[in-house]
Protein backbone atom coordinates (compact mmCIF):
# COMPACT_ATOMS: atom_id res chain seq x y z
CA UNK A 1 19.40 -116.79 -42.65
CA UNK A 2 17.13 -119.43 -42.27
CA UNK A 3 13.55 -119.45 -44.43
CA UNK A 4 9.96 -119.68 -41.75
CA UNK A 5 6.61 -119.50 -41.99
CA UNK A 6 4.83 -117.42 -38.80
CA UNK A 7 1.75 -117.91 -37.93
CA UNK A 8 -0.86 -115.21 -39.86
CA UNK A 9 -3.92 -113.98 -37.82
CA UNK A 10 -7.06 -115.40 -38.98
CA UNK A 11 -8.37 -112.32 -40.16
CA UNK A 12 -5.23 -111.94 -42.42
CA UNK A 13 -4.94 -114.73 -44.47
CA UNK A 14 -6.49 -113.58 -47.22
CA UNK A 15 -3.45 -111.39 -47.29
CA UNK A 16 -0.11 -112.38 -46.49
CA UNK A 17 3.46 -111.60 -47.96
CA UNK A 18 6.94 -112.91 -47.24
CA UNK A 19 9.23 -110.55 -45.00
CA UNK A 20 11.99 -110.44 -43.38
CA UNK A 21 11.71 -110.90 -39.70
CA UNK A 22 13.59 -109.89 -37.06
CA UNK A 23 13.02 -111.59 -33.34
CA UNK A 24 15.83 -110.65 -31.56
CA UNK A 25 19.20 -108.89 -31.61
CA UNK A 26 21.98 -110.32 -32.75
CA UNK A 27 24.03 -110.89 -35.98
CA UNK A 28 22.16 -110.60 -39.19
CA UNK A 29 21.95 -114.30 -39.64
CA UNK A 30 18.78 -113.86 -36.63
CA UNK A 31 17.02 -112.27 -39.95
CA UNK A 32 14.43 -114.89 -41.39
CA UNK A 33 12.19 -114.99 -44.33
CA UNK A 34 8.32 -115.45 -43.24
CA UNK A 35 5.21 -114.95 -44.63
CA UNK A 36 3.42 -113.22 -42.39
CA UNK A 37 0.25 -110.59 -42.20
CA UNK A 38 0.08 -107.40 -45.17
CA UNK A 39 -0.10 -104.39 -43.40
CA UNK A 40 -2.35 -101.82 -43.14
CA UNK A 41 -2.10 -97.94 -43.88
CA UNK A 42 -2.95 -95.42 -41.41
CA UNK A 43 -4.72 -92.31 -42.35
CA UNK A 44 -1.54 -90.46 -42.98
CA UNK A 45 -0.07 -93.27 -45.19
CA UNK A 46 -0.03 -95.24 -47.90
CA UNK A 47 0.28 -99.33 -48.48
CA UNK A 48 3.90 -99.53 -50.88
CA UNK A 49 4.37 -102.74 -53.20
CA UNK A 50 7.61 -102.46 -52.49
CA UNK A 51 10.63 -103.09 -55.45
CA UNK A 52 13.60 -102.45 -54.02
CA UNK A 53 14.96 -101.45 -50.70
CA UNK A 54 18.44 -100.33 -49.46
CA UNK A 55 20.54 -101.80 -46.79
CA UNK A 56 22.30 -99.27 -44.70
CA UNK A 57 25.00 -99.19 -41.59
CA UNK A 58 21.51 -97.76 -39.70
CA UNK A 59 19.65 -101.45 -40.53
CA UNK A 60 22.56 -103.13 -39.35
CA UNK A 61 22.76 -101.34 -36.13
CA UNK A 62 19.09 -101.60 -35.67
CA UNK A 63 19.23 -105.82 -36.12
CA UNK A 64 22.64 -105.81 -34.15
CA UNK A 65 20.65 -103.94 -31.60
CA UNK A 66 24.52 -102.10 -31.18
CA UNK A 67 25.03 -99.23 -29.99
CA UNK A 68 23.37 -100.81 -27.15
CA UNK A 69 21.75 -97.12 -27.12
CA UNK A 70 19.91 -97.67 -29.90
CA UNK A 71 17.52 -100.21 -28.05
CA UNK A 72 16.30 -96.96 -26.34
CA UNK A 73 15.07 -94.73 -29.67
CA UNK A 74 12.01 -95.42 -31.94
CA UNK A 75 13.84 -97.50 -33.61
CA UNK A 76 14.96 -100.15 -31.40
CA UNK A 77 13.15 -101.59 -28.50
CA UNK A 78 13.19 -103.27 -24.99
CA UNK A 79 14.11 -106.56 -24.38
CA UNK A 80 13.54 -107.23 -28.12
CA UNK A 81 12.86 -105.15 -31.47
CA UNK A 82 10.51 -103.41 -31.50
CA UNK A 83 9.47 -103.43 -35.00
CA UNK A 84 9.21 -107.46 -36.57
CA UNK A 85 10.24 -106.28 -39.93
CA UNK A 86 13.25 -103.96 -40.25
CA UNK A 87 14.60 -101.81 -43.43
CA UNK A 88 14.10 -98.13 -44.20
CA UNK A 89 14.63 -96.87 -47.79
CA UNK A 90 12.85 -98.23 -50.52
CA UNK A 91 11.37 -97.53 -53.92
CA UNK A 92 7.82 -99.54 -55.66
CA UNK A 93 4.40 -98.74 -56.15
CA UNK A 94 1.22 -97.32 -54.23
CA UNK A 95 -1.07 -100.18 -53.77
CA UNK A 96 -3.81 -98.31 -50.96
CA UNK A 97 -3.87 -95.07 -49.32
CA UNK A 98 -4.95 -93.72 -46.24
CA UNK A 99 -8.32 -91.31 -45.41
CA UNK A 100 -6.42 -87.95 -45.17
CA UNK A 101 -3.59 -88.44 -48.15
CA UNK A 102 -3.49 -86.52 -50.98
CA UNK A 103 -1.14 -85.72 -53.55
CA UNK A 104 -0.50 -89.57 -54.25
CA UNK A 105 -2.51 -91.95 -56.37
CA UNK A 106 -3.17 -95.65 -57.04
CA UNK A 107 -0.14 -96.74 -58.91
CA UNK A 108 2.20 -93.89 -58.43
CA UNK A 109 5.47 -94.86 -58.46
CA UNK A 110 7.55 -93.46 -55.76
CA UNK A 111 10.61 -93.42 -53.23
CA UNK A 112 11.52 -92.99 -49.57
CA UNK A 113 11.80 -93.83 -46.05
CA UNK A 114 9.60 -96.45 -44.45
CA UNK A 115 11.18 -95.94 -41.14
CA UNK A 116 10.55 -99.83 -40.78
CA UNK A 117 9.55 -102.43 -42.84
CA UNK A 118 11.04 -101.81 -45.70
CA UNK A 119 12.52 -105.32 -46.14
CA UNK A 120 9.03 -106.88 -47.21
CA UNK A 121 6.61 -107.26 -50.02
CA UNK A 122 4.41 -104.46 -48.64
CA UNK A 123 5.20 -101.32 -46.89
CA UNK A 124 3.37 -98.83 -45.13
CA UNK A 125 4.98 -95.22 -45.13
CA UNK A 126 4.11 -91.96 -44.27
CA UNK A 127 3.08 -89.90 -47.03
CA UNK A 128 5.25 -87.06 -45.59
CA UNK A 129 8.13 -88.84 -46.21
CA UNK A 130 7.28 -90.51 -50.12
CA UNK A 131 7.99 -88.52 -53.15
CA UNK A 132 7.67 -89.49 -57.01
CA UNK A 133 10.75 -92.05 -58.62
CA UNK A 134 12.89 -90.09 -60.58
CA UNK A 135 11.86 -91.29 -64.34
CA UNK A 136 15.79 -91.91 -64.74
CA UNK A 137 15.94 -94.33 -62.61
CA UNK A 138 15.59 -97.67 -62.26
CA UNK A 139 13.61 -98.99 -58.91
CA UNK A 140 16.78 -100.27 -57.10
CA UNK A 141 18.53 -97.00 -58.02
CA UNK A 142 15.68 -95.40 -56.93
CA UNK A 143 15.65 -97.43 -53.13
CA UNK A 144 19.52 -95.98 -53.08
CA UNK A 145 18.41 -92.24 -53.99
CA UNK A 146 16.22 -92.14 -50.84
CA UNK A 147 19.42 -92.27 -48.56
CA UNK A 148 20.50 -88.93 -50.20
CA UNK A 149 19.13 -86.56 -48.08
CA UNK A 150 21.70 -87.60 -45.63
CA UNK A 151 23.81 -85.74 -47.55
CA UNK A 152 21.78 -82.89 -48.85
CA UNK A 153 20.97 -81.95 -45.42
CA UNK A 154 24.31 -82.35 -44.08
CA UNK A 155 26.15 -79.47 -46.58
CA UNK A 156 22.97 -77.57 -46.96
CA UNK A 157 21.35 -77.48 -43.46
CA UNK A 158 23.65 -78.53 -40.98
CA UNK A 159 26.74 -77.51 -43.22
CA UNK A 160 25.27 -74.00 -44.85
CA UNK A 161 27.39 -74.60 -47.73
CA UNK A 162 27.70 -72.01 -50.27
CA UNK A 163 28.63 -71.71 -54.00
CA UNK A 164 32.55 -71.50 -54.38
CA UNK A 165 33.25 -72.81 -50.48
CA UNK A 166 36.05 -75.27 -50.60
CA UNK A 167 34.89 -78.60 -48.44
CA UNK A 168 36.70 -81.46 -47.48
CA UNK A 169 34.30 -85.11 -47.54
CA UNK A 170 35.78 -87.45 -44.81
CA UNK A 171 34.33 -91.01 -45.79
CA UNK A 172 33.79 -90.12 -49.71
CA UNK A 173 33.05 -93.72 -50.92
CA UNK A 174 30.16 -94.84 -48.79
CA UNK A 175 26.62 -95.16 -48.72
CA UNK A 176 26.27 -91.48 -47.93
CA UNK A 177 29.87 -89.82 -49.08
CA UNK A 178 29.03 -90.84 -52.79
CA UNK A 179 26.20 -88.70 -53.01
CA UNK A 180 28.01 -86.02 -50.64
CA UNK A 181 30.17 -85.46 -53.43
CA UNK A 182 27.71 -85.00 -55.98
CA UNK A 183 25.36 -82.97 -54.00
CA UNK A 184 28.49 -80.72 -53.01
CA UNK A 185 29.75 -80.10 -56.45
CA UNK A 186 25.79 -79.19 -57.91
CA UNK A 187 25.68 -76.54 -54.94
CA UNK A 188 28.81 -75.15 -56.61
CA UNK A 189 31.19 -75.91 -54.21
CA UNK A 190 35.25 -77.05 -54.51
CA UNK A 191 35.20 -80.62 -53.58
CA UNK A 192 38.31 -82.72 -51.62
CA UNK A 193 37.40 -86.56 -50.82
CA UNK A 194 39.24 -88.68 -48.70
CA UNK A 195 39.15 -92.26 -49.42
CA UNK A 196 41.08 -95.65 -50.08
CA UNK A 197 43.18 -96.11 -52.71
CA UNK A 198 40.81 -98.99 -54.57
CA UNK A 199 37.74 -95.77 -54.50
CA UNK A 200 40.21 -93.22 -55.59
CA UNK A 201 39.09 -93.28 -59.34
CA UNK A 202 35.51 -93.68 -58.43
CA UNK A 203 35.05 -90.78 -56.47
CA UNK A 204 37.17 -88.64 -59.06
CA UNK A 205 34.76 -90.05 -61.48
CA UNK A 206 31.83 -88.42 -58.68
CA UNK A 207 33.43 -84.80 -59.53
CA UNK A 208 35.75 -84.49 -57.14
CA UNK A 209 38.27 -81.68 -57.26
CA UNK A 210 41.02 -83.37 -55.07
CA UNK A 211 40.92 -86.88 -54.19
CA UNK A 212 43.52 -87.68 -51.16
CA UNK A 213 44.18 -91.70 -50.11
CA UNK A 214 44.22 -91.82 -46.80
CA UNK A 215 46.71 -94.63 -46.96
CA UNK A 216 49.59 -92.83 -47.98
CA UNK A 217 48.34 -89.44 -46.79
CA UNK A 218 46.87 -87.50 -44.14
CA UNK A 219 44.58 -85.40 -44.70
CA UNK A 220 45.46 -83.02 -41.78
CA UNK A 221 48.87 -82.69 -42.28
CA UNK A 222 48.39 -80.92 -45.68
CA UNK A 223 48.30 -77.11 -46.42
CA UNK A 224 44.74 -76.80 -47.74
CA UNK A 225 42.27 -75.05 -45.20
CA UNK A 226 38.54 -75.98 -45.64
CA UNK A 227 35.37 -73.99 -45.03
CA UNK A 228 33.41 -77.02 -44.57
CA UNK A 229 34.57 -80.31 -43.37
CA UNK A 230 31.98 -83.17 -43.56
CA UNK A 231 32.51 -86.31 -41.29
CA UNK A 232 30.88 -89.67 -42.20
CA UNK A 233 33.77 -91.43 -40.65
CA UNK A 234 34.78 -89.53 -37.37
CA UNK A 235 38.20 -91.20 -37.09
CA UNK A 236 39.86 -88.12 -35.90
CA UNK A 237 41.04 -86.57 -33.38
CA UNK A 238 38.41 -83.18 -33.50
CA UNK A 239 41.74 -81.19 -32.62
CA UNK A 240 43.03 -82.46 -36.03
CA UNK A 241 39.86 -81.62 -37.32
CA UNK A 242 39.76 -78.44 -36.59
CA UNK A 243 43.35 -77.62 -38.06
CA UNK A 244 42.00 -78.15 -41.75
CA UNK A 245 39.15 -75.67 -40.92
CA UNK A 246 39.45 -71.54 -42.02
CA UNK A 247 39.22 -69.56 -39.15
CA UNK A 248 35.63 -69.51 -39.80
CA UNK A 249 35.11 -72.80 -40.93
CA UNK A 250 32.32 -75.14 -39.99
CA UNK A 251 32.69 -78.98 -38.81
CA UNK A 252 29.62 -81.70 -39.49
CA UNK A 253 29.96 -84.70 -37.58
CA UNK A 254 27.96 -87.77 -39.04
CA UNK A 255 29.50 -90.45 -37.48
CA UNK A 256 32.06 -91.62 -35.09
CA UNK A 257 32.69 -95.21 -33.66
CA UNK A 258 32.21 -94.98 -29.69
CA UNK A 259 31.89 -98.84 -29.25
CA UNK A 260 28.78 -100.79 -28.10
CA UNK A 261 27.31 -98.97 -25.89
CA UNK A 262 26.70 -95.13 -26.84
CA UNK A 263 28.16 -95.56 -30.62
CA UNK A 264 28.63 -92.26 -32.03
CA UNK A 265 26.84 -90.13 -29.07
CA UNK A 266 30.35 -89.94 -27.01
CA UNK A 267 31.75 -88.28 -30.50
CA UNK A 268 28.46 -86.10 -31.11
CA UNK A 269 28.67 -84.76 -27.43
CA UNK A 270 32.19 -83.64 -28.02
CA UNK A 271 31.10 -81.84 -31.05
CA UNK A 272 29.09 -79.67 -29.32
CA UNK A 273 30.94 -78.80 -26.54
CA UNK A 274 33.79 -78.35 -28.66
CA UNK A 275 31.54 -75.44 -30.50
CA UNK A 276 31.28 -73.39 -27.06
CA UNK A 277 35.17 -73.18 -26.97
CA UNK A 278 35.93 -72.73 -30.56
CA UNK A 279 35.75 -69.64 -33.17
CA UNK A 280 35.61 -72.16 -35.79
CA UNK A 281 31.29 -73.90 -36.24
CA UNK A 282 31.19 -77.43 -34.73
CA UNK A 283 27.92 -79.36 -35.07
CA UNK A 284 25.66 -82.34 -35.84
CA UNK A 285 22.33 -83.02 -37.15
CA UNK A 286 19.42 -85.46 -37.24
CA UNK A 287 18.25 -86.23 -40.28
CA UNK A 288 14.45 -86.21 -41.30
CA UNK A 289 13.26 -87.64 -44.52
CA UNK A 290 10.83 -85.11 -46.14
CA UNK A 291 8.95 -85.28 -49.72
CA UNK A 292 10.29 -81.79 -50.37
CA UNK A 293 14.20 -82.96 -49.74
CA UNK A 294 13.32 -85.83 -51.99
CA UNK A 295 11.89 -83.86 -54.63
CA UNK A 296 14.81 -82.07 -54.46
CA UNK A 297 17.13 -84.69 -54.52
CA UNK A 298 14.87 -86.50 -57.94
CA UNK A 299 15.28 -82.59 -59.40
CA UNK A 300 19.27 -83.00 -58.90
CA UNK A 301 19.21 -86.40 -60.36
CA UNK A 302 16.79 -86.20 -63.56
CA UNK A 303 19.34 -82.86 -63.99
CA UNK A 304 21.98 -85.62 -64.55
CA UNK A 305 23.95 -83.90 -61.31
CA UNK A 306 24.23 -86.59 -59.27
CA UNK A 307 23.59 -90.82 -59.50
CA UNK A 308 23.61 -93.69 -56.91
CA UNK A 309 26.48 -95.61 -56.71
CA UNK A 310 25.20 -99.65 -56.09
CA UNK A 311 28.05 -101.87 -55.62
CA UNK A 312 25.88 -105.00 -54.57
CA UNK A 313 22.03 -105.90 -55.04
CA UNK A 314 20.68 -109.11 -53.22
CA UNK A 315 17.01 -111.03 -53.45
CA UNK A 316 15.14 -110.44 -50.37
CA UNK A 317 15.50 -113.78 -49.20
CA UNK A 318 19.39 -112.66 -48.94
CA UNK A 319 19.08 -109.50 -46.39
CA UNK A 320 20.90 -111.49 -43.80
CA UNK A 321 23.87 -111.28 -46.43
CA UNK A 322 23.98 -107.88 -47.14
CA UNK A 323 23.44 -106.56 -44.12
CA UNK A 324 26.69 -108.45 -42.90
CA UNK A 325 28.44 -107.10 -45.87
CA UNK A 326 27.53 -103.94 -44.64
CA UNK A 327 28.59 -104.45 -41.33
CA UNK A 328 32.02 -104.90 -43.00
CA UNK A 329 32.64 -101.20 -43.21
CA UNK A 330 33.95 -102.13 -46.75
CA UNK A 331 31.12 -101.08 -48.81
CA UNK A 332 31.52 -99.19 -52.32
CA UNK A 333 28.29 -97.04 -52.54
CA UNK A 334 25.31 -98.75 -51.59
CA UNK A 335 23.97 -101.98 -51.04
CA UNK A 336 20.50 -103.02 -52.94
CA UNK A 337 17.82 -105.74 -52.38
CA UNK A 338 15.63 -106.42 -55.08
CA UNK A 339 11.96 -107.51 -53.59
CA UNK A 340 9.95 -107.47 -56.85
């Protein structure tokens, strides 16, 4: 990643900040650091000094522009991004707020989804989707809490888990497995993770019941039935799937390769027309970022039931870096970058 300076509208200079910037698709290394125009909050939002973000497999796609798909949602854009400054989650401090917000102050401190521009000095973000930092923890921890309610709405919307349900996490030492365990074991449920064998300990350490290495065993070839099987991987077949399921088990797909073009869609479709043939619960979900999930998720984590995992944390001026680490599939927990 290369460092620029874009031109600032005249009316702007009295305000700029350095951002990343993101002109076309292509590998992360398009990604350059700019200074370029603060932005302004809408009525509905408020103006985030922002201390830490989080780097996700979503802010790789959307640089990538792959799934070629995703060029066609909110997110992307045609020919070229849509949004100059990508990045979702982060964590810092109000700075402004809009006409209609309430509930939020001058100098709160708080955490959440940005939708875009969370790789930047300054964010704007709905207020809908902020909520107060947990006081335990730090701001980069904080910028990897906000990816949580990936998980918490997976088991407890899209999964109805229940206290004393056995469920099997497929993908338990990522981004969004890490806190899957957690989140599973404070809703009281019996927890089996599939991983690697170099994440074995570390999700044991997460609470983990069972922990089974998916290099020297398969998962659906064992004995154990499941009433919940959550996907972040979606590396198999839904047949085999299935098999680890009770008779009225449920299946959450989160992910699941595809290539290029459609990404996980191809796998998502089959999910649901696999439910119309099936006695066993096959389905997906979209996840929305809401202050009430987050408050939720800070109430788990000042409880000391569940903690982000961070396994890197880059300067801003390095996003290019971490979002090709990313890209790796590789990751251990999350990825950080510190902005403050």
């Amino acid at each position: 990643m290369h460092a620029a300076t874009l031109p600032v509208p005249a009316t702007a200079v009295a305000s700029p900040m350095r951002a990343i910037v993101h002109p076309r698709y292509g590998t992360p290394e398009v990604l350059s650091l700019a200074e370029v125009a603060r932005p302004e909050p809408g009525a509905d939002e408020v103006l985030v000094a922002v201390h830490a973000a989080s780097a996700s497999i979503g802010d790789h796609h959307v640089v990538t522009g792959k799934p070629y798909l995703i060029r066609l949602s909110p997110f992307g854009g045609l020919p070229r991004p849509r949004h100059r400054v990508p990045g979702t989650a982060l964590a810092g401090k109000v700075v402004a707020l809009g006409a209609n917000v309430t509930g939020f102050a001058i100098g709160d401190e708080v955490f959440g989804d940005a939708r875009h521009g969370a790789f930047a000095e300054y964010a704007v973000v709905a207020a809908a989707r902020l909520a107060p930092r947990p006081a335990t923890l730090t701001f980069e921890e904080a910028a990897a809490a906000a990816w949580a309610v990936t998980a918490l709405q997976g088991l407890r919307d899209a999964g109805r888990l229940r206290a004393g349900q056995r469920v099997l996490i497929n993908g338990a030492s990522g981004g969004v497995g890490t806190w899957a365990v957690q989140i599973a074991k404070a809703l009281g449920a019996h927890v089996t993770a599939v991983c690697s064998t170099r994440n074995v300990e570390m999700v044991r350490g997460l609470g983990a019941n069972e922990v089974i290495d998916y290099t020297t065993a398969d998962f659906a070839a064992g004995a154990a039935r499941f009433d919940l099987m959550f996907d972040l991987i979606g590396n198999r077949p839904l047949s085999a799937c299935a098999r680890v399921l009770t008779p009225r088990g449920t299946y959450v797909a989160c992910a699941g390769g595809g290539g290029d073009w459609v990404g996980p869609m191809f796998r998502l479709g089959a999910v649901l027309l696999r439910s119309l043939v099936s006695g066993r619960r096959f389905t997906t979900f979209v996840v929305k970022n809401t202050s009430s999930d987050l408050r939720a998720l800070a109430a788990l984590i000042e409880a000391g039931k569940a903690r982000p995992i961070i396994e890197r944390t880059y300067p801003l001026g390095e996003v290019a870096q971490a979002l090709a680490h990313v890209g790796s599939g590789r990751t251990r927990g999350q990825v950080v970058i510190r902005v403050a």
